[in-house]
C-alpha atoms as a PDB file:
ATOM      1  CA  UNK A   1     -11.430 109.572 109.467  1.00  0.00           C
ATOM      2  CA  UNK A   2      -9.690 109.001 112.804  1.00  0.00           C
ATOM      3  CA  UNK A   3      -6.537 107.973 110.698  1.00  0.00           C
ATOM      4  CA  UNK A   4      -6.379 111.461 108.952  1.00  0.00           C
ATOM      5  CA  UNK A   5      -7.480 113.580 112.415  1.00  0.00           C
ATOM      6  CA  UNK A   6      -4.331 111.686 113.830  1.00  0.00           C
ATOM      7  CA  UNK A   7      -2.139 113.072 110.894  1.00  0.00           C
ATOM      8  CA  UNK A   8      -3.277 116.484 111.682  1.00  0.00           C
ATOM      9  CA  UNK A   9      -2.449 116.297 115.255  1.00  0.00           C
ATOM     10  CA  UNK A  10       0.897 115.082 115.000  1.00  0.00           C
ATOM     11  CA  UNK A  11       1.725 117.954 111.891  1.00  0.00           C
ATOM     12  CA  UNK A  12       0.514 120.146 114.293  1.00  0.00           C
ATOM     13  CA  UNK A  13       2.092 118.988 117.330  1.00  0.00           C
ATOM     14  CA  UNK A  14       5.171 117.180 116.504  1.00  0.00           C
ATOM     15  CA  UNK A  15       6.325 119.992 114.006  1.00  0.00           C
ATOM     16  CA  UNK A  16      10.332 121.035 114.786  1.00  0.00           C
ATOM     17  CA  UNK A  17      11.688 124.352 115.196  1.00  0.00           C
ATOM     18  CA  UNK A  18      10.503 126.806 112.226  1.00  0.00           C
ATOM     19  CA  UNK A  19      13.449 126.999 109.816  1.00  0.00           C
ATOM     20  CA  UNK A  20      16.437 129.469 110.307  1.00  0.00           C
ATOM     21  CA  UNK A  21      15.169 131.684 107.453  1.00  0.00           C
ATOM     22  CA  UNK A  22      12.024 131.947 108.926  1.00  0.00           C
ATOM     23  CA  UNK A  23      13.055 133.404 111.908  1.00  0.00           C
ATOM     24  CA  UNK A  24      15.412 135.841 110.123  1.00  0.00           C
ATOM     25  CA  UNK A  25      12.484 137.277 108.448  1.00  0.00           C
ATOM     26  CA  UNK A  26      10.263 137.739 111.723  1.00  0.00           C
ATOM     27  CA  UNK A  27      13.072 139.322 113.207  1.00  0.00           C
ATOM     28  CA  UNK A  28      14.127 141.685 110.556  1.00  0.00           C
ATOM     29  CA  UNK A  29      10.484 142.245 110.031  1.00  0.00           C
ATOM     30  CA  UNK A  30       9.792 143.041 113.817  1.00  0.00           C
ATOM     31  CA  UNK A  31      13.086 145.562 114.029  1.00  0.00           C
ATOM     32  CA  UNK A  32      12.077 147.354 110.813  1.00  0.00           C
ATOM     33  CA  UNK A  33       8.262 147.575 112.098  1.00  0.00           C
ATOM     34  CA  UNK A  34       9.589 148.746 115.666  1.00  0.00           C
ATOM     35  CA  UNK A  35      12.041 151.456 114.033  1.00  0.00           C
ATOM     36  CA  UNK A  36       9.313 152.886 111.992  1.00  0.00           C
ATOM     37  CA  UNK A  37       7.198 152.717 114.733  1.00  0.00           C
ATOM     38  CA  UNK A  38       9.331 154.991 117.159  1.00  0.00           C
ATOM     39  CA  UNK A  39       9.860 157.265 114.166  1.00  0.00           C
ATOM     40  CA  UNK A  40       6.277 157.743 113.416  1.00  0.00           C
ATOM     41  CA  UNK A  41       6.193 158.566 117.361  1.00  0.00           C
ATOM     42  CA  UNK A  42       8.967 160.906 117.273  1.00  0.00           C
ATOM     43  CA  UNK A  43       7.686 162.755 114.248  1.00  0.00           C
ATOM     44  CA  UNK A  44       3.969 162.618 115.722  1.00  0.00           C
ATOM     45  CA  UNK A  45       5.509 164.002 119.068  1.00  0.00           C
ATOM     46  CA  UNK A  46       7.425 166.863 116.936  1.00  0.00           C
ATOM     47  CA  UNK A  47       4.556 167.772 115.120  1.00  0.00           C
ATOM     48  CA  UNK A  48       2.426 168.269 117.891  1.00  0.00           C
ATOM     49  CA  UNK A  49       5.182 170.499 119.568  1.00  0.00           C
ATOM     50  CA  UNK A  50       6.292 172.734 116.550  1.00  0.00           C
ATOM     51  CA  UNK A  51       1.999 173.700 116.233  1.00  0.00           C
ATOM     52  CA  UNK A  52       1.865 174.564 120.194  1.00  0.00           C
ATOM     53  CA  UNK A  53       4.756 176.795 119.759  1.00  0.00           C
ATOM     54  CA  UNK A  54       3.180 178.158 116.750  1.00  0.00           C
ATOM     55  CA  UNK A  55      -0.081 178.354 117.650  1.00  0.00           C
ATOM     56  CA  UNK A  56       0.024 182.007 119.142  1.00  0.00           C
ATOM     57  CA  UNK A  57       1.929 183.043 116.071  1.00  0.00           C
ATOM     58  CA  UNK A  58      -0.697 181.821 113.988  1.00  0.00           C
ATOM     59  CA  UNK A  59      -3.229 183.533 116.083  1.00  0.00           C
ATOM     60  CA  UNK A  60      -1.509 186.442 115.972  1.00  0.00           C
ATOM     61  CA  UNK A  61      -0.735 186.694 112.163  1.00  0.00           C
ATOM     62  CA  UNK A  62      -4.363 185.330 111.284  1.00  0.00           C
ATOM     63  CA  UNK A  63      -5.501 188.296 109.729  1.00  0.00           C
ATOM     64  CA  UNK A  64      -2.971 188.303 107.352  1.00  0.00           C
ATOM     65  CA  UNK A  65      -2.613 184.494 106.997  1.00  0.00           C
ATOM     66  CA  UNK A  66      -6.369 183.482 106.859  1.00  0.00           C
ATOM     67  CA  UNK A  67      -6.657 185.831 103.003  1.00  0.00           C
ATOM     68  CA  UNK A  68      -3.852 184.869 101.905  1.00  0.00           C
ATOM     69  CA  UNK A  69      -4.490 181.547 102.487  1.00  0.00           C
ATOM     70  CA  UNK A  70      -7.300 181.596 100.644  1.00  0.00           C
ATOM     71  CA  UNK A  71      -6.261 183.593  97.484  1.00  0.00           C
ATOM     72  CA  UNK A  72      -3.334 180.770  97.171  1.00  0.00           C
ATOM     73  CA  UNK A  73      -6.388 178.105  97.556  1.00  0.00           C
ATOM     74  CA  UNK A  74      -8.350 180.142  94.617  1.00  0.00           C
ATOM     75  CA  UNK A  75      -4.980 180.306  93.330  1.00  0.00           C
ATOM     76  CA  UNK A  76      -4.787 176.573  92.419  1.00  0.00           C
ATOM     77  CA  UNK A  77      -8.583 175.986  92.401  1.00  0.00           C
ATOM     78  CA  UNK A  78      -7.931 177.983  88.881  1.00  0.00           C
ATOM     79  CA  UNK A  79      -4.967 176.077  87.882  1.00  0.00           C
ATOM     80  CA  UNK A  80      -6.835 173.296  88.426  1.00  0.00           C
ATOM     81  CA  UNK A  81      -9.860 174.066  86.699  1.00  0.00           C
ATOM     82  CA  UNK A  82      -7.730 175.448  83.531  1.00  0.00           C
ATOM     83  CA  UNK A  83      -5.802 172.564  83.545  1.00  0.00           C
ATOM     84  CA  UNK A  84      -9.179 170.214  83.197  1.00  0.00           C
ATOM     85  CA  UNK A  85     -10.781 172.517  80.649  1.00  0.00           C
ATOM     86  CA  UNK A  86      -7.553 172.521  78.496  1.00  0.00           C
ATOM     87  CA  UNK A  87      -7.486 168.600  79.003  1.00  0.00           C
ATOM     88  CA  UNK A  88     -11.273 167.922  78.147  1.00  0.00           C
ATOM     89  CA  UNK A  89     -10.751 170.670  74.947  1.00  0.00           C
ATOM     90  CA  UNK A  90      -8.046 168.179  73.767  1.00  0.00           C
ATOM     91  CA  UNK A  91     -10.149 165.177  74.418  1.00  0.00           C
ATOM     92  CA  UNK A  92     -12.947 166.716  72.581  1.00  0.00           C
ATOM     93  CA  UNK A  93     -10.868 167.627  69.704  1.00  0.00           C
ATOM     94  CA  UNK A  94      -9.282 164.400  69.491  1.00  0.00           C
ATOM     95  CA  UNK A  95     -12.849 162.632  69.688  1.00  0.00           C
ATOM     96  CA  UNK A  96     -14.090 164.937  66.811  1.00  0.00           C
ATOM     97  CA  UNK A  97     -11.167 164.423  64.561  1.00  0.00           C
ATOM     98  CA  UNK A  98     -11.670 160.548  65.134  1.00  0.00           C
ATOM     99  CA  UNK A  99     -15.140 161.027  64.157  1.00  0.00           C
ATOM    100  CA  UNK A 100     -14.814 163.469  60.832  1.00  0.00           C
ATOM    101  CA  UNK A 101     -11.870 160.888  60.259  1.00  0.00           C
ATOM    102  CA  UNK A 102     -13.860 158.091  60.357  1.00  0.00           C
ATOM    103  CA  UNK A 103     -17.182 159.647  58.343  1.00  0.00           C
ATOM    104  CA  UNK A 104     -14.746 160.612  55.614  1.00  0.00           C
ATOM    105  CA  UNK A 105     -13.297 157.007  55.206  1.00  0.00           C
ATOM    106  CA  UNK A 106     -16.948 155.431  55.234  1.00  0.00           C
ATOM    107  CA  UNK A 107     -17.708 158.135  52.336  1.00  0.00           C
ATOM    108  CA  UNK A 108     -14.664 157.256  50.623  1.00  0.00           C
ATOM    109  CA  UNK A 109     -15.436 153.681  50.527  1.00  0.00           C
ATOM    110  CA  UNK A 110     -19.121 153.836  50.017  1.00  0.00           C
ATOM    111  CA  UNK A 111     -18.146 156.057  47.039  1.00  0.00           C
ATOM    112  CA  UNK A 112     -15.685 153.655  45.707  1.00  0.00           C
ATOM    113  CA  UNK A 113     -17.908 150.648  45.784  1.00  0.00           C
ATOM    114  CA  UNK A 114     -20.620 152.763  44.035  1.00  0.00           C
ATOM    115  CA  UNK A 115     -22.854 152.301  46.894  1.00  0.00           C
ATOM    116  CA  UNK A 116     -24.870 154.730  48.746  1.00  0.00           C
ATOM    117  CA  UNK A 117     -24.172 155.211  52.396  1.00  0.00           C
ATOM    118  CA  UNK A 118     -26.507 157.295  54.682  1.00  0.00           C
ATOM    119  CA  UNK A 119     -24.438 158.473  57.514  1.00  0.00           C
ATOM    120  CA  UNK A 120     -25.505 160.337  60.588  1.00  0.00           C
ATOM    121  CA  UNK A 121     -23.623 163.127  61.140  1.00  0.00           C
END
């Protein structure tokens, strides 16, 4: 036990430098994660600018902008919905002809084999 605690402190402590591609990656890593990082600032600073400046045209055009605001947001609430009914219509149909499909082949068979099959439809 002492033997293998003694192993672990001299890994830990008599390790050399890490090797050179190691350190190429932290550094390319930490100027890569400090350029985004100023972007992100820059654009968050931008941002915040561009809606003060705006902010008294918004206020301004509000009752114009607030209705049609929301008929684009009913707008694409309907797309939406359409878009879902057309796609559970298909999935339905699809099911069903899977089904019929299926009921038909079982009759076939049955039929063939001179059997009788009861079949919930």
């Amino acid at each position: 036990m002492a033997n293998q605690s003694k192993e672990i402190t001299q890994n830990l402590y008599g390790r050399s430098a890490p090797p050179s591609h190691q350190t190429v990656k932290l550094l390319t890593a930490a100027t890569v994660g400090a350029t985004l990082l100023f972007l992100y600032g820059l654009t968050l600073t931008g941002t915040v600018i561009a809606l003060i400046m705006a902010t008294p045209v918004l206020l301004l055009f509000s009752p114009i902008l607030v209705p049609a605001g929301l008929v684009m947001l009913l707008i694409a609430a309907g797309f939406v919905f359409s878009g879902c009914c057309g796609m559970a219509a298909m999935t339905v149909i699809a099911w069903l002809y899977n089904y019929v499909s299926n009921y038909a082949a079982a009759k076939q068979r049955a039929n063939a084999y001179g059997q009788f099959v009861m079949l919930d439809i």
